[in-house]
N, C-alpha and C. Protein backbone atom coordinates (compact mmCIF):
# COMPACT_ATOMS: atom_id res chain seq x y z
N UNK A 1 -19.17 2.51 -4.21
CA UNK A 1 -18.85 1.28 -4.92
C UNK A 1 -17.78 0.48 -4.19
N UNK A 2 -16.56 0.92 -4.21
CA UNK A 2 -15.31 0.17 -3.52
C UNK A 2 -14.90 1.41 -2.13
N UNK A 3 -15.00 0.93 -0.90
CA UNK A 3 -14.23 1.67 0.44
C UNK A 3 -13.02 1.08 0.45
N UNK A 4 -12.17 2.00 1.29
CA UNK A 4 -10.81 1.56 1.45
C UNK A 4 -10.64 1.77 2.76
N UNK A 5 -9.92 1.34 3.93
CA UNK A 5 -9.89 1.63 5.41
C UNK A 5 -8.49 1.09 5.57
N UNK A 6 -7.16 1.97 5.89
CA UNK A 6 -5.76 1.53 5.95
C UNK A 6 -6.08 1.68 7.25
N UNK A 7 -5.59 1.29 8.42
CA UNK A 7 -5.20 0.26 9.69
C UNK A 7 -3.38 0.72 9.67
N UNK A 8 -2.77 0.62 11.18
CA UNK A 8 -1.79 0.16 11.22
C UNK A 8 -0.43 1.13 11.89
N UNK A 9 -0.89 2.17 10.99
CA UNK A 9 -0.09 3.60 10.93
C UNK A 9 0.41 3.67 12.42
N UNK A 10 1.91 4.10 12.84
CA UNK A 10 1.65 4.66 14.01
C UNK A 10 3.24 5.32 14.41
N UNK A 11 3.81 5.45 15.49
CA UNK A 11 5.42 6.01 15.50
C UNK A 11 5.89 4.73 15.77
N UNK A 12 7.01 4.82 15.56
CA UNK A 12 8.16 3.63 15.80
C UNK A 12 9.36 4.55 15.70
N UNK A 13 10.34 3.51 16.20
CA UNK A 13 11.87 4.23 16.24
C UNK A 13 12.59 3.93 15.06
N UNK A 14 13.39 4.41 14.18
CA UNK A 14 14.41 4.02 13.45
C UNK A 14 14.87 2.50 13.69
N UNK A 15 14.75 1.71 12.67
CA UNK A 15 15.07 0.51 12.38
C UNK A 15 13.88 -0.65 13.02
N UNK A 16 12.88 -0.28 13.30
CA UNK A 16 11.60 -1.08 13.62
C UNK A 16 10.79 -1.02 12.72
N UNK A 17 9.91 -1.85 12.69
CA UNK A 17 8.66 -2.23 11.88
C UNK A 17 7.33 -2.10 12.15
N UNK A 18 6.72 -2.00 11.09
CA UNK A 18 5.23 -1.16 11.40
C UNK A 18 4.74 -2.15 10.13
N UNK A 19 3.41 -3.05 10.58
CA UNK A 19 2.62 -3.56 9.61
C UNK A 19 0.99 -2.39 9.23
N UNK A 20 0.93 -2.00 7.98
CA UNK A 20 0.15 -1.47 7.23
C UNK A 20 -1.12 -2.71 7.04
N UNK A 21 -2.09 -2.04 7.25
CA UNK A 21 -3.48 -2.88 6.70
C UNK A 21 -4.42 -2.03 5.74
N UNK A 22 -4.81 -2.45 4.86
CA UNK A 22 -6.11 -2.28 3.98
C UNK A 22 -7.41 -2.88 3.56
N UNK A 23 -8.22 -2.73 4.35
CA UNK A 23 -9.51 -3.56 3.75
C UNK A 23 -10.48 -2.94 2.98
N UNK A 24 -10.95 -3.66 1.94
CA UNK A 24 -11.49 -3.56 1.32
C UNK A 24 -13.51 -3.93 1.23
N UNK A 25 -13.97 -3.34 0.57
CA UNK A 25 -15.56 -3.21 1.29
C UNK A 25 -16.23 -3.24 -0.37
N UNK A 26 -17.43 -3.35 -0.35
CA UNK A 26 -18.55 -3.53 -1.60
C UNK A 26 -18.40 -3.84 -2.63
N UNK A 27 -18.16 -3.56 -3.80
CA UNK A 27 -18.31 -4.73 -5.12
C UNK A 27 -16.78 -5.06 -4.94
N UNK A 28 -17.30 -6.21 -5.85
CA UNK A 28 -15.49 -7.10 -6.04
C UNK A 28 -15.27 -6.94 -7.33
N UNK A 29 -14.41 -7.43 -8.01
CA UNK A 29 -13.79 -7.53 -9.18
C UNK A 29 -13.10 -8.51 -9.60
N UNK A 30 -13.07 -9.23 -10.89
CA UNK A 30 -12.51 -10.37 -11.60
C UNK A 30 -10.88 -10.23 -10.79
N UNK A 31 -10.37 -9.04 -11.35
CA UNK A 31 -9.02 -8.86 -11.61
C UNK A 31 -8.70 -7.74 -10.86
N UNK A 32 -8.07 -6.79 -10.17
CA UNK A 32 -7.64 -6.19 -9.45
C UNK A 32 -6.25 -5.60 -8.91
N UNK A 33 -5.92 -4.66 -8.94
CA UNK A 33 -4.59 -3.91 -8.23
C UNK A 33 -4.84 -3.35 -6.94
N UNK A 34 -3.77 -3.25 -5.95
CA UNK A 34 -4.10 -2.41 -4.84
C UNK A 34 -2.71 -2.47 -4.12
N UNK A 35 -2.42 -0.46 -4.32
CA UNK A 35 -1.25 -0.79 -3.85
C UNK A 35 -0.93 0.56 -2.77
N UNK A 36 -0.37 0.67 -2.59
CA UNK A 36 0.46 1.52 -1.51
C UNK A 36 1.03 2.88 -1.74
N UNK A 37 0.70 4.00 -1.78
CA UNK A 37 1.20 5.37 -2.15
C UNK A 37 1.54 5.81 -0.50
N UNK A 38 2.27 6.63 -0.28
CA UNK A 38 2.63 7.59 0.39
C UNK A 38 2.92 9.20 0.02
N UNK A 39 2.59 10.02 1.22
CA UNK A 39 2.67 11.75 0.79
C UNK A 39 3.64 12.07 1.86
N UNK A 40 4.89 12.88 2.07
CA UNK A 40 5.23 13.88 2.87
C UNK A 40 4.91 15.20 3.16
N UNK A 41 4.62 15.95 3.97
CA UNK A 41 4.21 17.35 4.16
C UNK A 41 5.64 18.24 2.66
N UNK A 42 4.56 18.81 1.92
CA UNK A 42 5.69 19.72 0.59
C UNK A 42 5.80 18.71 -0.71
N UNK A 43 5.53 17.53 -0.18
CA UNK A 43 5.98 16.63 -1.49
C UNK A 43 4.77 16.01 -2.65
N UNK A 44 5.44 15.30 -3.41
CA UNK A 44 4.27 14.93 -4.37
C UNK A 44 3.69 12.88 -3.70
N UNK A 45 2.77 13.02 -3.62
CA UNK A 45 2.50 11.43 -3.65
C UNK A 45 3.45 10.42 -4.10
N UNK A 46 4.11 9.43 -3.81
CA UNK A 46 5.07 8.64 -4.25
C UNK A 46 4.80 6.89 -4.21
N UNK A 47 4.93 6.32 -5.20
CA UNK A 47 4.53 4.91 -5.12
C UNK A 47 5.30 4.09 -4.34
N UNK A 48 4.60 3.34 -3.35
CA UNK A 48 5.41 2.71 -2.28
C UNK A 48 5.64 0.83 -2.91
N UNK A 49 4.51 0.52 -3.17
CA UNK A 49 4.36 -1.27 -3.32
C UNK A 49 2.88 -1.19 -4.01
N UNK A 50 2.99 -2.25 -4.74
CA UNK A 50 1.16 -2.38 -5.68
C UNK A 50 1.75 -4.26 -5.74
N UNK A 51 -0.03 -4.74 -5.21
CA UNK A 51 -0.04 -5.99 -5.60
C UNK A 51 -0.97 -6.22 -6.53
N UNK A 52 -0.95 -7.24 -7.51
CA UNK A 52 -2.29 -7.39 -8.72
C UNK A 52 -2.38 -8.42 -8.96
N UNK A 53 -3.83 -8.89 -8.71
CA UNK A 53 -4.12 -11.19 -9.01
C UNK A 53 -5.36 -10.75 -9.78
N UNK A 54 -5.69 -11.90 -10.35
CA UNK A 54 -6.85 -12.66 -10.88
C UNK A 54 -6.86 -13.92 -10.32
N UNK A 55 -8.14 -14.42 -11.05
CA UNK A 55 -7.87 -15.70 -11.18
C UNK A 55 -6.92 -16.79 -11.26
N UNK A 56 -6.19 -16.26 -12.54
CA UNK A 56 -4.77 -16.93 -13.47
C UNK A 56 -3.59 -16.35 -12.89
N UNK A 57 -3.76 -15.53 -12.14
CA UNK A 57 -2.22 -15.60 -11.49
C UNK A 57 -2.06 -13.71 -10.74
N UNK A 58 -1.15 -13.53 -10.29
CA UNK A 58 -0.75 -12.54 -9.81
C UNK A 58 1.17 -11.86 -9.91
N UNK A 59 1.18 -10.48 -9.49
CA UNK A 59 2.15 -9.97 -9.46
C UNK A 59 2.55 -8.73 -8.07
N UNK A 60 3.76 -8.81 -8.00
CA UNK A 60 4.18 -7.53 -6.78
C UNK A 60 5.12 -6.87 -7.72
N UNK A 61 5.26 -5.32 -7.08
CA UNK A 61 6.09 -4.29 -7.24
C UNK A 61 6.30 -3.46 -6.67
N UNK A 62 7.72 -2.65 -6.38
CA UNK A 62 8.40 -1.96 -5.59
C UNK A 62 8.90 -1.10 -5.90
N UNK A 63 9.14 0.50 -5.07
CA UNK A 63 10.04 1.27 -5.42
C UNK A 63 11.42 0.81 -4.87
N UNK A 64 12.64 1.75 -5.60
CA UNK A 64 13.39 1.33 -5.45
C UNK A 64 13.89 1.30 -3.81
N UNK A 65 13.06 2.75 -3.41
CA UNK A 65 13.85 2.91 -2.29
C UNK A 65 12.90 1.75 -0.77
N UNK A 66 12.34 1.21 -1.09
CA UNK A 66 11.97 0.30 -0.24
C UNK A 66 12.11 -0.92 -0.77
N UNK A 67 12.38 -1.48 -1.80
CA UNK A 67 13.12 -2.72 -1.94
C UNK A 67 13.55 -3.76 -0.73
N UNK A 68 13.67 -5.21 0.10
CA UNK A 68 14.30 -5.52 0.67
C UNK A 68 13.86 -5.06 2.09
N UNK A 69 13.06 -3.92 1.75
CA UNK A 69 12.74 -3.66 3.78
C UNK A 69 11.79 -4.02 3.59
N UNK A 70 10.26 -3.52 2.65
CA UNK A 70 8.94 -3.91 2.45
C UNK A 70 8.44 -5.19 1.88
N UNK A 71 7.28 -5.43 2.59
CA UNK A 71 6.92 -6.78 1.47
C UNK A 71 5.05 -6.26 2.06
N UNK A 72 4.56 -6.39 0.50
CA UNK A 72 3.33 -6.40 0.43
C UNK A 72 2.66 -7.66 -0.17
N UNK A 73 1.65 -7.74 0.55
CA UNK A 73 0.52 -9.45 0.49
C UNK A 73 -0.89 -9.09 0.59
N UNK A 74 -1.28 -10.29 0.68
CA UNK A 74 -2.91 -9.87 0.78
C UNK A 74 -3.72 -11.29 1.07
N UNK A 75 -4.62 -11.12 1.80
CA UNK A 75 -5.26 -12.22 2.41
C UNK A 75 -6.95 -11.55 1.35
N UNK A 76 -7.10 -13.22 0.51
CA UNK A 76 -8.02 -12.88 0.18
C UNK A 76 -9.55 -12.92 0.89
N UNK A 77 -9.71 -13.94 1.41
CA UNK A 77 -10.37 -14.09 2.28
C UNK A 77 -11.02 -12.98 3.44
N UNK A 78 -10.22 -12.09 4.01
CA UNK A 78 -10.45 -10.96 4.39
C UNK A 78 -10.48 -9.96 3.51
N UNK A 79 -10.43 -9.70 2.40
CA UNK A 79 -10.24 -8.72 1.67
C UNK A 79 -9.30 -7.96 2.08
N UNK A 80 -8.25 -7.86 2.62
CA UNK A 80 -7.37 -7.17 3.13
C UNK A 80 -5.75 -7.34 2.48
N UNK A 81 -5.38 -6.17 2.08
CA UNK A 81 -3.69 -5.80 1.69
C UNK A 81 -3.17 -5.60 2.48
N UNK A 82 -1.58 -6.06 2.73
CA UNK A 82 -0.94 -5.75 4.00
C UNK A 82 0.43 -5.21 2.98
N UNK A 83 1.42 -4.34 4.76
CA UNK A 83 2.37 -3.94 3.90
C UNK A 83 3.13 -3.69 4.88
N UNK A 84 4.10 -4.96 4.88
CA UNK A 84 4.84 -5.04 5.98
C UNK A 84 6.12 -4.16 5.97
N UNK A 85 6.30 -3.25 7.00
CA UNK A 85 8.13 -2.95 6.84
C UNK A 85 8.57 -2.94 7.79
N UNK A 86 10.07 -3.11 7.64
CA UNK A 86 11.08 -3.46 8.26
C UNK A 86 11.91 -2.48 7.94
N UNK A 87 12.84 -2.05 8.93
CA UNK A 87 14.48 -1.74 9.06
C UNK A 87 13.51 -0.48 8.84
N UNK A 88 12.54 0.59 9.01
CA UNK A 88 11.82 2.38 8.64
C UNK A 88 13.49 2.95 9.28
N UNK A 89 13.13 3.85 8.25
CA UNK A 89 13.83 5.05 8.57
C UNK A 89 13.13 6.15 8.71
N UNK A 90 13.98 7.21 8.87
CA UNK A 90 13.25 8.93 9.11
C UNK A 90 12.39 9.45 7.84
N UNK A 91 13.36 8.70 6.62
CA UNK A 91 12.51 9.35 5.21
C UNK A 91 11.09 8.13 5.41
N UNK A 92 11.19 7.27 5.96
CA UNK A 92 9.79 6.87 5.76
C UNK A 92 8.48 7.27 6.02
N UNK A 93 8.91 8.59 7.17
CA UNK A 93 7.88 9.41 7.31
C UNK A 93 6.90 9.72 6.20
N UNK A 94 5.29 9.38 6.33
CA UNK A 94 4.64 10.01 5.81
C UNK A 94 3.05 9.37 5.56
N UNK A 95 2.16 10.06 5.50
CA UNK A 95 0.70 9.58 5.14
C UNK A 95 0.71 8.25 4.03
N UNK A 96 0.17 7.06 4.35
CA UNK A 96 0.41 6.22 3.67
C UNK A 96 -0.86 5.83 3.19
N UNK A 97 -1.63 5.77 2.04
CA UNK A 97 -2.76 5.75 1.06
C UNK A 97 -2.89 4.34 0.67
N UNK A 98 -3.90 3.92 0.76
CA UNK A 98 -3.85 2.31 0.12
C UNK A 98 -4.87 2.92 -1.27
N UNK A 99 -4.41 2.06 -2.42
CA UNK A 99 -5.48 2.15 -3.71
C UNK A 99 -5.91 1.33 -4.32
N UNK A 100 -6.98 1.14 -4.64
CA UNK A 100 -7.39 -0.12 -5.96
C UNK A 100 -7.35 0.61 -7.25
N UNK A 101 -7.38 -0.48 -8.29
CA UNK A 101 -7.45 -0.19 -9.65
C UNK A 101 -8.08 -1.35 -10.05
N UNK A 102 -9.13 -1.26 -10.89
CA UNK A 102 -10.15 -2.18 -11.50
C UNK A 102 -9.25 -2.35 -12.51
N UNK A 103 -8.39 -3.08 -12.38
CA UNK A 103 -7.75 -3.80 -13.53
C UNK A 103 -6.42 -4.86 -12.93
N UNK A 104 -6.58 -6.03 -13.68
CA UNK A 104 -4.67 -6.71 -13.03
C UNK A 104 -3.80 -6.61 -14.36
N UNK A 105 -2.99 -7.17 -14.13
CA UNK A 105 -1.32 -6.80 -14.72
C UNK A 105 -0.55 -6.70 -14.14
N UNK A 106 0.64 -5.81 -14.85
CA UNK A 106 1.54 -5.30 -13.93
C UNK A 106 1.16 -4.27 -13.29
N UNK A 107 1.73 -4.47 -12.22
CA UNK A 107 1.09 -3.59 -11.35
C UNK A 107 1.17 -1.60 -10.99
N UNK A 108 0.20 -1.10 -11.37
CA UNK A 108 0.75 0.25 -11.32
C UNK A 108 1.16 0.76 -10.53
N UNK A 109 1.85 2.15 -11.04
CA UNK A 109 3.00 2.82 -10.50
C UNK A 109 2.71 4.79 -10.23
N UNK A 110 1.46 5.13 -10.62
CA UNK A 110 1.59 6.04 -10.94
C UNK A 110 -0.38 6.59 -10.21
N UNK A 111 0.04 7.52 -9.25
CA UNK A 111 -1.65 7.56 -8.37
C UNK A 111 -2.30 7.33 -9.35
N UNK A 112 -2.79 8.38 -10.22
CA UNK A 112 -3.57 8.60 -11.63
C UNK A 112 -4.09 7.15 -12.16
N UNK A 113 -3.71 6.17 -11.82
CA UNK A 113 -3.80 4.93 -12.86
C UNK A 113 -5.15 4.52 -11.71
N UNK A 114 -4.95 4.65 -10.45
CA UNK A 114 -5.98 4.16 -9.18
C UNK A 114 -7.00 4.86 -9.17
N UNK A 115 -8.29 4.36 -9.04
CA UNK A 115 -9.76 4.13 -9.17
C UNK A 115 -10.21 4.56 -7.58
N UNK A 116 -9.68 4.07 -6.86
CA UNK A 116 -10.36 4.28 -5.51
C UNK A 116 -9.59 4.07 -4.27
N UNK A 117 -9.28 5.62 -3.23
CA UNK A 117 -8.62 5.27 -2.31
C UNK A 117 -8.99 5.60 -1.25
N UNK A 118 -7.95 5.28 0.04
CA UNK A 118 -9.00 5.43 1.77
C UNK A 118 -8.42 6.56 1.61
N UNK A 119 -8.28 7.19 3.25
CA UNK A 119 -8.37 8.16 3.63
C UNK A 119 -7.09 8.39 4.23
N UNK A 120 -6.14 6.97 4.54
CA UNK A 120 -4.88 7.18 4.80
C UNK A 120 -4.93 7.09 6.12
N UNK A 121 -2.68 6.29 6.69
CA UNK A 121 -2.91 6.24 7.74
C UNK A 121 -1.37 6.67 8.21
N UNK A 122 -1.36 7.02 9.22
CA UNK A 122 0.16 8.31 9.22
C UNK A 122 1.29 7.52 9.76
N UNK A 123 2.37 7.20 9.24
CA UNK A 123 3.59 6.70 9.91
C UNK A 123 4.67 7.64 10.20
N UNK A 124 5.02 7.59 11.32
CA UNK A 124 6.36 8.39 11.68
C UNK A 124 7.03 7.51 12.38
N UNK A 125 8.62 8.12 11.86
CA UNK A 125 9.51 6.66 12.35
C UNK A 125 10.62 8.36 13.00
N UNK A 126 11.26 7.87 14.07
CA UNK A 126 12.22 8.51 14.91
C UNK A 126 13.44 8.08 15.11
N UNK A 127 14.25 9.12 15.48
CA UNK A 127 15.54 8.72 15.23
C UNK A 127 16.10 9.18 16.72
């Protein structure tokens, strides 16, 4: 029904930037979420950024701890989510998951709430 293909992933040094891509593939939807999870090796999945539009309007959201470095967008036209960061650190290490959710609002926060995700794309940042 919906593919996901994140793009982007790769090493960088401490305090550089790495742009994240997600495109999106087969049915569309009125209304829509799609946002950004990350995993560390031992850890639990953690919500990075979720964007959510319709028609009538749209919304972004952030964890705290990427606040101010990240900014997530989306080109509709390509079907594609982006997820820009700036200033990575060492904790930014980790498998980064793009997700949809057949629904808009505010935007979720929690994997469980997401409908359909890629396969992930690996960032490591060095110090």
């Amino acid at each position: 029904q919906v593919q996901l293909v994140e793009s982007g992933g790769g090493l960088v040094q401490a305090g550089g930037s790495l742009r994240l891509s997600c495109a999106a593939s087969g049915r569309t939807f009125s209304g829509v979420t799609m946002g950004w999870f990350r995993q560390a090796p031992g850890k639990e999945r953690e919500f990075v950024a979720a964007i959510s539009w319709s028609w009538s309007g749209g919304n972004t959201g952030y964890a705290d701890s990427v606040k101010g470095r990240f900014t997530i967008s989306r080109d509709n036209a390509k079907n594609t989510v982006y997820l820009q960061m700036n200033s990575l650190r060492s904790e930014d290490t980790a498998l980064y998951y793009c997700a949809l959710e057949r629904r808009w609002g505010v935007p979720a926060r929690t994997p469980r709430e997401y409908d359909y995700w890629g396969q992930g794309t690996q960032v490591t940042v060095s110090s």
